[in-house]
C-alpha atoms as a PDB file:
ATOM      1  CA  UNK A   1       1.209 114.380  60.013  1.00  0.00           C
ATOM      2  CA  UNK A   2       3.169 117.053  58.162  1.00  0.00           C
ATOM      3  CA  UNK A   3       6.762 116.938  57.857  1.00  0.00           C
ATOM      4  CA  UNK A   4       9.970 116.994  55.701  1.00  0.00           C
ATOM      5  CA  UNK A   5       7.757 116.761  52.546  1.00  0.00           C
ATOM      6  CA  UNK A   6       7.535 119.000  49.493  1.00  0.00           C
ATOM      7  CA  UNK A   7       4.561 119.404  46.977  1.00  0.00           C
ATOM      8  CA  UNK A   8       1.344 121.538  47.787  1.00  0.00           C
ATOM      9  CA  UNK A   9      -0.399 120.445  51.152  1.00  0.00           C
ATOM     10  CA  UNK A  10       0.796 116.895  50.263  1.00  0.00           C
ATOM     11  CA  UNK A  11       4.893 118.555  50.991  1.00  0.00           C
ATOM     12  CA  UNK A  12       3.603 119.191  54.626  1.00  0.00           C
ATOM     13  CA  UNK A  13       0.792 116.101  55.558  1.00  0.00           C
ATOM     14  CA  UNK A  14       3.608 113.723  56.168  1.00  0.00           C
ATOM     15  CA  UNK A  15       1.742 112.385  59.237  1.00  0.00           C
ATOM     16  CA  UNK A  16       3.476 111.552  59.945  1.00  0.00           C
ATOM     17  CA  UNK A  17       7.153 114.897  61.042  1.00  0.00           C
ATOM     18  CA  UNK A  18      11.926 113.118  63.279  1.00  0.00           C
ATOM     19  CA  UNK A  19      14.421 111.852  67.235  1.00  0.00           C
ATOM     20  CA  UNK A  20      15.830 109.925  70.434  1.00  0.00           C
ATOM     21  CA  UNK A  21      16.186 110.116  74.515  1.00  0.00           C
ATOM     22  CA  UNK A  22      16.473 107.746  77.541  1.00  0.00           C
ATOM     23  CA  UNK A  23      13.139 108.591  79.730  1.00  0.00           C
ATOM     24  CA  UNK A  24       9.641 107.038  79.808  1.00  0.00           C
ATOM     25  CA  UNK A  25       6.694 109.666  80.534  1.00  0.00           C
ATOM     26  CA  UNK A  26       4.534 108.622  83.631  1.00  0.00           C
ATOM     27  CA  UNK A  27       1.477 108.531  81.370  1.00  0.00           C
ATOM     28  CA  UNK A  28       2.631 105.854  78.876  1.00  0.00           C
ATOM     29  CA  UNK A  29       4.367 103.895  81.222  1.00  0.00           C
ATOM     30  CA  UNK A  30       1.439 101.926  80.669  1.00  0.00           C
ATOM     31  CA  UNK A  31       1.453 102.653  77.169  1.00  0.00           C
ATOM     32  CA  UNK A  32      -1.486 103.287  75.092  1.00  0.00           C
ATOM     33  CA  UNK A  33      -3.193 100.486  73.290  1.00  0.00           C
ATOM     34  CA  UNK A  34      -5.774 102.689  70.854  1.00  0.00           C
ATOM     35  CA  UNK A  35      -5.065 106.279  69.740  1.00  0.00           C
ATOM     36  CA  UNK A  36      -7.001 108.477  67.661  1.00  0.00           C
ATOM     37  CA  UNK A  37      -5.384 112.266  67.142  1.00  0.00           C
ATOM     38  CA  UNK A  38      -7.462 114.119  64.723  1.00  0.00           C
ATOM     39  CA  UNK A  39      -5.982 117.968  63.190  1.00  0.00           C
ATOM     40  CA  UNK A  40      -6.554 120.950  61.222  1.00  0.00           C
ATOM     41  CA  UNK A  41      -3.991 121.725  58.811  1.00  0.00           C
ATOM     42  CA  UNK A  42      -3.640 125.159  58.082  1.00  0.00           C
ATOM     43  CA  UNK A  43      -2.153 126.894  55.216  1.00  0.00           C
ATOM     44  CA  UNK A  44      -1.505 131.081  56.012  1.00  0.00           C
ATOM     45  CA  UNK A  45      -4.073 130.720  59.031  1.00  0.00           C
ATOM     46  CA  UNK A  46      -6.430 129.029  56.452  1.00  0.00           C
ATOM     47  CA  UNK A  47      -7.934 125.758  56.965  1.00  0.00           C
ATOM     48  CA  UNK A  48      -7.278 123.698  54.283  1.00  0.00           C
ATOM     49  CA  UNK A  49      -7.163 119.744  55.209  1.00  0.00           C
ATOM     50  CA  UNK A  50      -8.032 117.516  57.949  1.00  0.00           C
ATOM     51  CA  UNK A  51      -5.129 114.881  59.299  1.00  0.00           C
ATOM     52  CA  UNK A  52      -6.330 112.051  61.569  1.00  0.00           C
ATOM     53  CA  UNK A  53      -3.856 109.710  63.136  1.00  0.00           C
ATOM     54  CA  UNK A  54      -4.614 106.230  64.603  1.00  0.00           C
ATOM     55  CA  UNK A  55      -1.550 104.560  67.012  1.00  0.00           C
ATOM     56  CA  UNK A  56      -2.237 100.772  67.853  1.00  0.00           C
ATOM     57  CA  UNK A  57      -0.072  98.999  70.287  1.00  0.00           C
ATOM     58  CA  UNK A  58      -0.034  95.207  70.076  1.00  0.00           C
ATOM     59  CA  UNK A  59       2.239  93.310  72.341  1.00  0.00           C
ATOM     60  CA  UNK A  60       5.755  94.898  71.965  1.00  0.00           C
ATOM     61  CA  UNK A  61       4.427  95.937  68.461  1.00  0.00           C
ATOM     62  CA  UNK A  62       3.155  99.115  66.896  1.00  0.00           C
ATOM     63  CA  UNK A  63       1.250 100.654  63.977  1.00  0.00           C
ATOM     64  CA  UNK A  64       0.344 104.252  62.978  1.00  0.00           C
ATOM     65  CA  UNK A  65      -1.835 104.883  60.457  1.00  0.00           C
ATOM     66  CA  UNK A  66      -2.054 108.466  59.004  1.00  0.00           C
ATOM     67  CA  UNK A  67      -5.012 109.558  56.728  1.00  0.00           C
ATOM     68  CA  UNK A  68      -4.555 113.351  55.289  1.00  0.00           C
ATOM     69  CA  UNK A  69      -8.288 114.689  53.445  1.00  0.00           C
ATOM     70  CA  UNK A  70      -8.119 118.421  51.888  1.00  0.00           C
ATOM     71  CA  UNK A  71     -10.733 120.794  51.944  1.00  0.00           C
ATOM     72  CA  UNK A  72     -12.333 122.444  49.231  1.00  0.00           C
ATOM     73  CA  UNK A  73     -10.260 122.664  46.398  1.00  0.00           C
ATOM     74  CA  UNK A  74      -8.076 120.551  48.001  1.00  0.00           C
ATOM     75  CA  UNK A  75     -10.045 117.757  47.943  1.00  0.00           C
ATOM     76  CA  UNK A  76      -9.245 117.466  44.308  1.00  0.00           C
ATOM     77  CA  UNK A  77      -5.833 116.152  45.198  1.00  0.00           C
ATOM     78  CA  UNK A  78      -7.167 112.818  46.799  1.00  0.00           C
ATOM     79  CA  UNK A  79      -6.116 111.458  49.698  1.00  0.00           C
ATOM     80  CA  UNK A  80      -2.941 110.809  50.952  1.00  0.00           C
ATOM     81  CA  UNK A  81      -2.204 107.943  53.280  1.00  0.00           C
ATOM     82  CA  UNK A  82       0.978 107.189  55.709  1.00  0.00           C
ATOM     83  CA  UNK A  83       1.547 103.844  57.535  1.00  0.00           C
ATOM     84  CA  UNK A  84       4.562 102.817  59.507  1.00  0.00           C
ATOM     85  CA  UNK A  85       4.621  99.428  61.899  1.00  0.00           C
ATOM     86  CA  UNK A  86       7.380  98.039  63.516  1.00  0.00           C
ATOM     87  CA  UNK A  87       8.994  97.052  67.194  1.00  0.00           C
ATOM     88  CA  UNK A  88       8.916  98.586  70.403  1.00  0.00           C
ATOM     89  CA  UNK A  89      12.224  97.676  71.981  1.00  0.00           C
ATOM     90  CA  UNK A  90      14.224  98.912  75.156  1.00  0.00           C
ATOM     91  CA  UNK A  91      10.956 101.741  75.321  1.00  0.00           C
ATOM     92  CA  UNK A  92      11.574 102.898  71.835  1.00  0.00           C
ATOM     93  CA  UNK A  93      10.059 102.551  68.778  1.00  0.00           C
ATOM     94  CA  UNK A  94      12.490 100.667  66.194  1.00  0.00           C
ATOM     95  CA  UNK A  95      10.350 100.773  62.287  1.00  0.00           C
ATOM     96  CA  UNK A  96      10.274  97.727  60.275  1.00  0.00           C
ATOM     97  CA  UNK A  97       7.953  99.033  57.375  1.00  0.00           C
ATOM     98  CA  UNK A  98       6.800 102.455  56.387  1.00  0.00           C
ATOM     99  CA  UNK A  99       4.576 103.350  53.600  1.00  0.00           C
ATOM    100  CA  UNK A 100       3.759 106.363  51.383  1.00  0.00           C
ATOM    101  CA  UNK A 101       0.046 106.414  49.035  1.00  0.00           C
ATOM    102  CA  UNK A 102      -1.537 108.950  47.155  1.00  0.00           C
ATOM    103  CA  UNK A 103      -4.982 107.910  45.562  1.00  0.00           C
ATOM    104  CA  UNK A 104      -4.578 110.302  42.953  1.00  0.00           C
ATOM    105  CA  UNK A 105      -0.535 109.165  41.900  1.00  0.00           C
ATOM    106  CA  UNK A 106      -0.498 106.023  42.656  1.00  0.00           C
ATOM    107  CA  UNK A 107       2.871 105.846  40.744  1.00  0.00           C
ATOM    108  CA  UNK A 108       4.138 107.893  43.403  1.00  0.00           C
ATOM    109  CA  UNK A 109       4.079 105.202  46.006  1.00  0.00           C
ATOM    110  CA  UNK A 110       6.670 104.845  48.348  1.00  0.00           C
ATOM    111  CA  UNK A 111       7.744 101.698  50.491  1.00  0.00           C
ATOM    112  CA  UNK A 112      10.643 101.712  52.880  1.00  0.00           C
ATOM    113  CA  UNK A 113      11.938  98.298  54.465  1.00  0.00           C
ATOM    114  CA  UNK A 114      14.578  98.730  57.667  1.00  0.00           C
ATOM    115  CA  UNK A 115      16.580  96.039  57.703  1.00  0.00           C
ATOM    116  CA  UNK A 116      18.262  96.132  60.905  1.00  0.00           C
ATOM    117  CA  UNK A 117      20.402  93.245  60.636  1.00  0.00           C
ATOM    118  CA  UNK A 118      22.377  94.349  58.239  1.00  0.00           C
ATOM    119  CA  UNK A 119      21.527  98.127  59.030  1.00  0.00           C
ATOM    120  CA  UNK A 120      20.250  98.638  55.948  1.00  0.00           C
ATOM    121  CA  UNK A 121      17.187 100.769  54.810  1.00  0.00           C
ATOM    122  CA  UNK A 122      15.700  99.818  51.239  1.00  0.00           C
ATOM    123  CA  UNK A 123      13.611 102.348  49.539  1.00  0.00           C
ATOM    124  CA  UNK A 124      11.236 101.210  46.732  1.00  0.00           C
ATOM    125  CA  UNK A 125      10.797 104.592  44.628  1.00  0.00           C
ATOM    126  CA  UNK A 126       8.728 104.191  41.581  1.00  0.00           C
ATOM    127  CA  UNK A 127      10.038 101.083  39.796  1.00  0.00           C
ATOM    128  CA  UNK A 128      13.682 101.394  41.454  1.00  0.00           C
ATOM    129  CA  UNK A 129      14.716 100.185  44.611  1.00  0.00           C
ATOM    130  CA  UNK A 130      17.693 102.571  46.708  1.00  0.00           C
ATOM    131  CA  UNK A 131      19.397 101.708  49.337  1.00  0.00           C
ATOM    132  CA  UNK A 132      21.569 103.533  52.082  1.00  0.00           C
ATOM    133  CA  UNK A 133      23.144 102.234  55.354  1.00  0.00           C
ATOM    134  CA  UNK A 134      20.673 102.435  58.593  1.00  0.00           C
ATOM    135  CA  UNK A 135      22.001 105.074  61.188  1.00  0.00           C
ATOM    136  CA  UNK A 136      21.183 103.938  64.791  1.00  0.00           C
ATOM    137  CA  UNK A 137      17.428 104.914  66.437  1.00  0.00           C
ATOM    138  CA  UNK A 138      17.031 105.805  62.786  1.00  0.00           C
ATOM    139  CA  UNK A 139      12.533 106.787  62.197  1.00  0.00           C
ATOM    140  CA  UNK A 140      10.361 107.434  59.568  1.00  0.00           C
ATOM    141  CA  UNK A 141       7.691 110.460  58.916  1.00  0.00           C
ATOM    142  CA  UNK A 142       5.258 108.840  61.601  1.00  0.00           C
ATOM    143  CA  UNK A 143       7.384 107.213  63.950  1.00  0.00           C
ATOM    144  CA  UNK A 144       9.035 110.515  64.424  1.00  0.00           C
ATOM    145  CA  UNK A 145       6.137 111.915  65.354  1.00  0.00           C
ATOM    146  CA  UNK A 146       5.235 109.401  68.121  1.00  0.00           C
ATOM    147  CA  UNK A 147       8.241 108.074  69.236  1.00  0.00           C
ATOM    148  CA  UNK A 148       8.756 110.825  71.907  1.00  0.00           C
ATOM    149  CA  UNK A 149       5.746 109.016  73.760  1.00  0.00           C
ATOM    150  CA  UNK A 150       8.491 106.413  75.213  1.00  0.00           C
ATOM    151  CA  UNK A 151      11.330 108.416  75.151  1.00  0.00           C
ATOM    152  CA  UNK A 152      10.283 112.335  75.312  1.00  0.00           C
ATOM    153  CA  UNK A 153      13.651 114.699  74.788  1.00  0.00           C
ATOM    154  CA  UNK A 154      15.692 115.858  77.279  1.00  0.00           C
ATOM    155  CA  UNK A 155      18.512 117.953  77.522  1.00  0.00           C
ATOM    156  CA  UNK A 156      19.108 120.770  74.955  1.00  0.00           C
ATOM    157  CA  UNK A 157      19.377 119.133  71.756  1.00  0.00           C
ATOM    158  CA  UNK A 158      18.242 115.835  70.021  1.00  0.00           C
ATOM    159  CA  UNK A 159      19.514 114.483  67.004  1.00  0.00           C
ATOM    160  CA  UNK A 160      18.504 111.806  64.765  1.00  0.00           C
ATOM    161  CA  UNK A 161      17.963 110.490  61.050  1.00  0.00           C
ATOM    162  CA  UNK A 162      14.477 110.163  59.389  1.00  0.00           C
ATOM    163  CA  UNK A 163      13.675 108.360  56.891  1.00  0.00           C
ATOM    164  CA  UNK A 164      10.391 109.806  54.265  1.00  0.00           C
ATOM    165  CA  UNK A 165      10.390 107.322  51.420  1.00  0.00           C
ATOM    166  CA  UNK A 166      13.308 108.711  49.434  1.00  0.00           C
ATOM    167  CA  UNK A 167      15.959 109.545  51.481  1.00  0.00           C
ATOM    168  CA  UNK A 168      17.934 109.250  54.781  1.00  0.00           C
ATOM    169  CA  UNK A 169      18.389 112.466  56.466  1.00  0.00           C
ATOM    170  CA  UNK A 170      20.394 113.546  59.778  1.00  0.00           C
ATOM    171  CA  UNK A 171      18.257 116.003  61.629  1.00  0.00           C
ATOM    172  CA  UNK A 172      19.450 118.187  64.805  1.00  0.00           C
ATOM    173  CA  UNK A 173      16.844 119.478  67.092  1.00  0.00           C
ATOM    174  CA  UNK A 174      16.686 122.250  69.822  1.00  0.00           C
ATOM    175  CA  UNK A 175      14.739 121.251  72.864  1.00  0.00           C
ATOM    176  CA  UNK A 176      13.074 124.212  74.742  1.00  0.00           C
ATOM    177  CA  UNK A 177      10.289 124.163  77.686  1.00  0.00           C
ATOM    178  CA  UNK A 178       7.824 126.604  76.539  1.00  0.00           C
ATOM    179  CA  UNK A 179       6.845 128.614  79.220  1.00  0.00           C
ATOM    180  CA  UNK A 180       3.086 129.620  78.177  1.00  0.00           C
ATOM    181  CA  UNK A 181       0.982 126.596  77.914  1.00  0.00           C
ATOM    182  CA  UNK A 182      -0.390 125.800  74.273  1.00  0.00           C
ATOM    183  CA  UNK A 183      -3.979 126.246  73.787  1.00  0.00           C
ATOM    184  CA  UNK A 184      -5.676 124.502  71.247  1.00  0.00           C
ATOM    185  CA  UNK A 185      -9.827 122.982  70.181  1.00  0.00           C
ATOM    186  CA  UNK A 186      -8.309 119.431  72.106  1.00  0.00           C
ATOM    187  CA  UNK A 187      -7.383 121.247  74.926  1.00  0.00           C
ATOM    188  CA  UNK A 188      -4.810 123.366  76.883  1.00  0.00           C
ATOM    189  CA  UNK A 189      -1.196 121.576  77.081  1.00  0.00           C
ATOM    190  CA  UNK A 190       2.201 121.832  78.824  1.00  0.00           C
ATOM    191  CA  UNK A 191       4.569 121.860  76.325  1.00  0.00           C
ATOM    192  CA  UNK A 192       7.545 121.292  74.907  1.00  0.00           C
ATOM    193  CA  UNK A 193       9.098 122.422  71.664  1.00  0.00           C
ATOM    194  CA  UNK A 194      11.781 120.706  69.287  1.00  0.00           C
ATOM    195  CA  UNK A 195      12.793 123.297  66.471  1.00  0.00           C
ATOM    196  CA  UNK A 196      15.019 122.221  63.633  1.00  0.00           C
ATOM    197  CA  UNK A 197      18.881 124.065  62.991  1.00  0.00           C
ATOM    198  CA  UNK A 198      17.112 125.652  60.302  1.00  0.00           C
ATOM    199  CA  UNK A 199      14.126 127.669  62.270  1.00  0.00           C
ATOM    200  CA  UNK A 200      11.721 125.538  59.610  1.00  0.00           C
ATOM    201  CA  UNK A 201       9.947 123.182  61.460  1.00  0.00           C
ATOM    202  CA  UNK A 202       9.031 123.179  64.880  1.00  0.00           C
ATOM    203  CA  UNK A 203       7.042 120.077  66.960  1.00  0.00           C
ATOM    204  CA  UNK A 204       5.052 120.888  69.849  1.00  0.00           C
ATOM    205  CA  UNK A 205       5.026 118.121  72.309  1.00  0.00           C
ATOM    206  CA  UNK A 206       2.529 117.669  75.530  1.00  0.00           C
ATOM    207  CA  UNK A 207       4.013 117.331  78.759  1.00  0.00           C
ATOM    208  CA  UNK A 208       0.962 116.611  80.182  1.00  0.00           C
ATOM    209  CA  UNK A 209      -0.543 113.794  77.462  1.00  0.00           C
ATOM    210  CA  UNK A 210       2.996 111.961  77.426  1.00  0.00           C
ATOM    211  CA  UNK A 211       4.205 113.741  74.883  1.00  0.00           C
ATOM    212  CA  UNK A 212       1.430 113.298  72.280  1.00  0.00           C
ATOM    213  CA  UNK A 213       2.854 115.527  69.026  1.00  0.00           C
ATOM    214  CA  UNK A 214      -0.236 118.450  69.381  1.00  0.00           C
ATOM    215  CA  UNK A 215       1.256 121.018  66.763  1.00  0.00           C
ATOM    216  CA  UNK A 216       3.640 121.330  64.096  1.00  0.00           C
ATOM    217  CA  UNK A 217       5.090 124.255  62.352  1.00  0.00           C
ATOM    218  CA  UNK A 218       6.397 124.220  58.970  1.00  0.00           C
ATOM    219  CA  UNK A 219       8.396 127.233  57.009  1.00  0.00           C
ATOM    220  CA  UNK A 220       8.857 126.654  53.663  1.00  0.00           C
ATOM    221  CA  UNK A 221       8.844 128.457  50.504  1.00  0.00           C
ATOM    222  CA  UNK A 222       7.651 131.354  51.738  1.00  0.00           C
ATOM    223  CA  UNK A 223       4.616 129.292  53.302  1.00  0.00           C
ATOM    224  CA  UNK A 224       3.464 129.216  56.812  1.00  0.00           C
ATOM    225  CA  UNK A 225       1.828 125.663  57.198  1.00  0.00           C
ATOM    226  CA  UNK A 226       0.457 124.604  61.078  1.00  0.00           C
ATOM    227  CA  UNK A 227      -1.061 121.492  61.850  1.00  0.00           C
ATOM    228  CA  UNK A 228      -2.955 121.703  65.308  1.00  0.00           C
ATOM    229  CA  UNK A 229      -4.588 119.596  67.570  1.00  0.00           C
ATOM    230  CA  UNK A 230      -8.532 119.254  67.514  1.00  0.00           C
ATOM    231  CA  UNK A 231      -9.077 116.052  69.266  1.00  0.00           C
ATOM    232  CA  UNK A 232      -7.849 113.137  70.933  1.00  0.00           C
ATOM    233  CA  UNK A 233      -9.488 109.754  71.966  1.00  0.00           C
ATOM    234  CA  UNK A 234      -8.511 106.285  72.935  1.00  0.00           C
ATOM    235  CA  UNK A 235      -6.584 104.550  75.966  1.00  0.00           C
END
């Protein structure tokens, strides 16, 4: 997915894009065991990379697996790969591990470890290893994307820290029932929209496919980035 990153299309493919509430959505109250979410990434209404998303549930444990491809000259940059795996505890997802590859820069690697013991999240950056103190229902770049599916939003405003490989960052959302369905090459979808303080990135959730992340809206630099929606399988 695309979120909170910064550097060409590789700044918004965080596959994994943030967040935290109390209700399970009818559809995934049997939660899915296999999920396959494919998008277009577009950059100015131009399509410039494919992002395809795998969720596997195992038990009480999850992975997501996040594979980001660009098109045409974008395909020069390599591939860029997410992972995050953890628990899923009192129906939410609590990350143990989350990673961060680029086949091109593979010196740009990132590997963050929760510790939630001692509520501590250790960041290996490059050949130095950070740490910073692990804020409750804390997520990384995937999990944020996905962890709506067991506890969508509710009320007005969500907030929450996410974790992308470097850093530890508060984030406060607005919560708003769009009123016009979303259409989209996957389908049409109820949804509902989380938009950051900052009117910069904005996560369409849907209603309908308990709250599956279907589009994502990034501002930045002067850049309009949208990843969208083109396809989802599994059960």
């Amino acid at each position: 997915m695309l979120l909170f990153r910064r550097q060409g299309y590789r700044h918004y493919i965080a596959s994994g894009l943030a967040i935290i509430v109390l209700l399970v959505s009818p559809l995934l109250s049997a939660a899915p065991k296999q999920l396959t979410l494919k998008y277009d990434l577009l950059q100015q209404g131009v399509s410039i990379a494919t992002v395809e998303d795998q969720l596997s549930v195992t038990g009480n444990r999850y992975q997501i697996d996040s594979l980001a491809e660009g098109k045409g000259i974008y395909k020069l940059m390599g591939e860029r790969t997410l992972s995050s795996q953890g628990l899923i505890i009192s129906n939410a997802l609590r990350p143990d591990r989350f990673e961060s590859r680029q086949s091109k820069h593979p010196n740009k690697t990132l590997i963050s470890e929760f510790d939630w013991a001692k509520k501590v999240l250790k960041m290996q950056i490059k050949d130095a290893q950070e740490t910073e103190k692990l804020a409750k229902g804390s997520q990384d770049l995937l999990s944020v994307m996905y962890c709506w599916m067991w506890q969508p939003p509710k009320g007005k405003g969500v907030n929450l820290a996410v974790a992308n490989g470097k850093k530890l960052s508060p984030h406060a959302f607005v919560v708003t029932e769009e009123s016009t369905p979303l259409e989209t090459e996957a389908g049409t979808f109820k949804v509902v929209k989380l938009t950051d303080a900052e009117g910069e990135k904005t996560l369409y959730l849907a209603k309908d496919k308990g709250y599956l992340p279907v589009k994502l809206v990034v501002k930045d630099d002067g850049k309009h980035m949208e990843q969208v929606i083109t396809s989802i399988t599994g059960q």
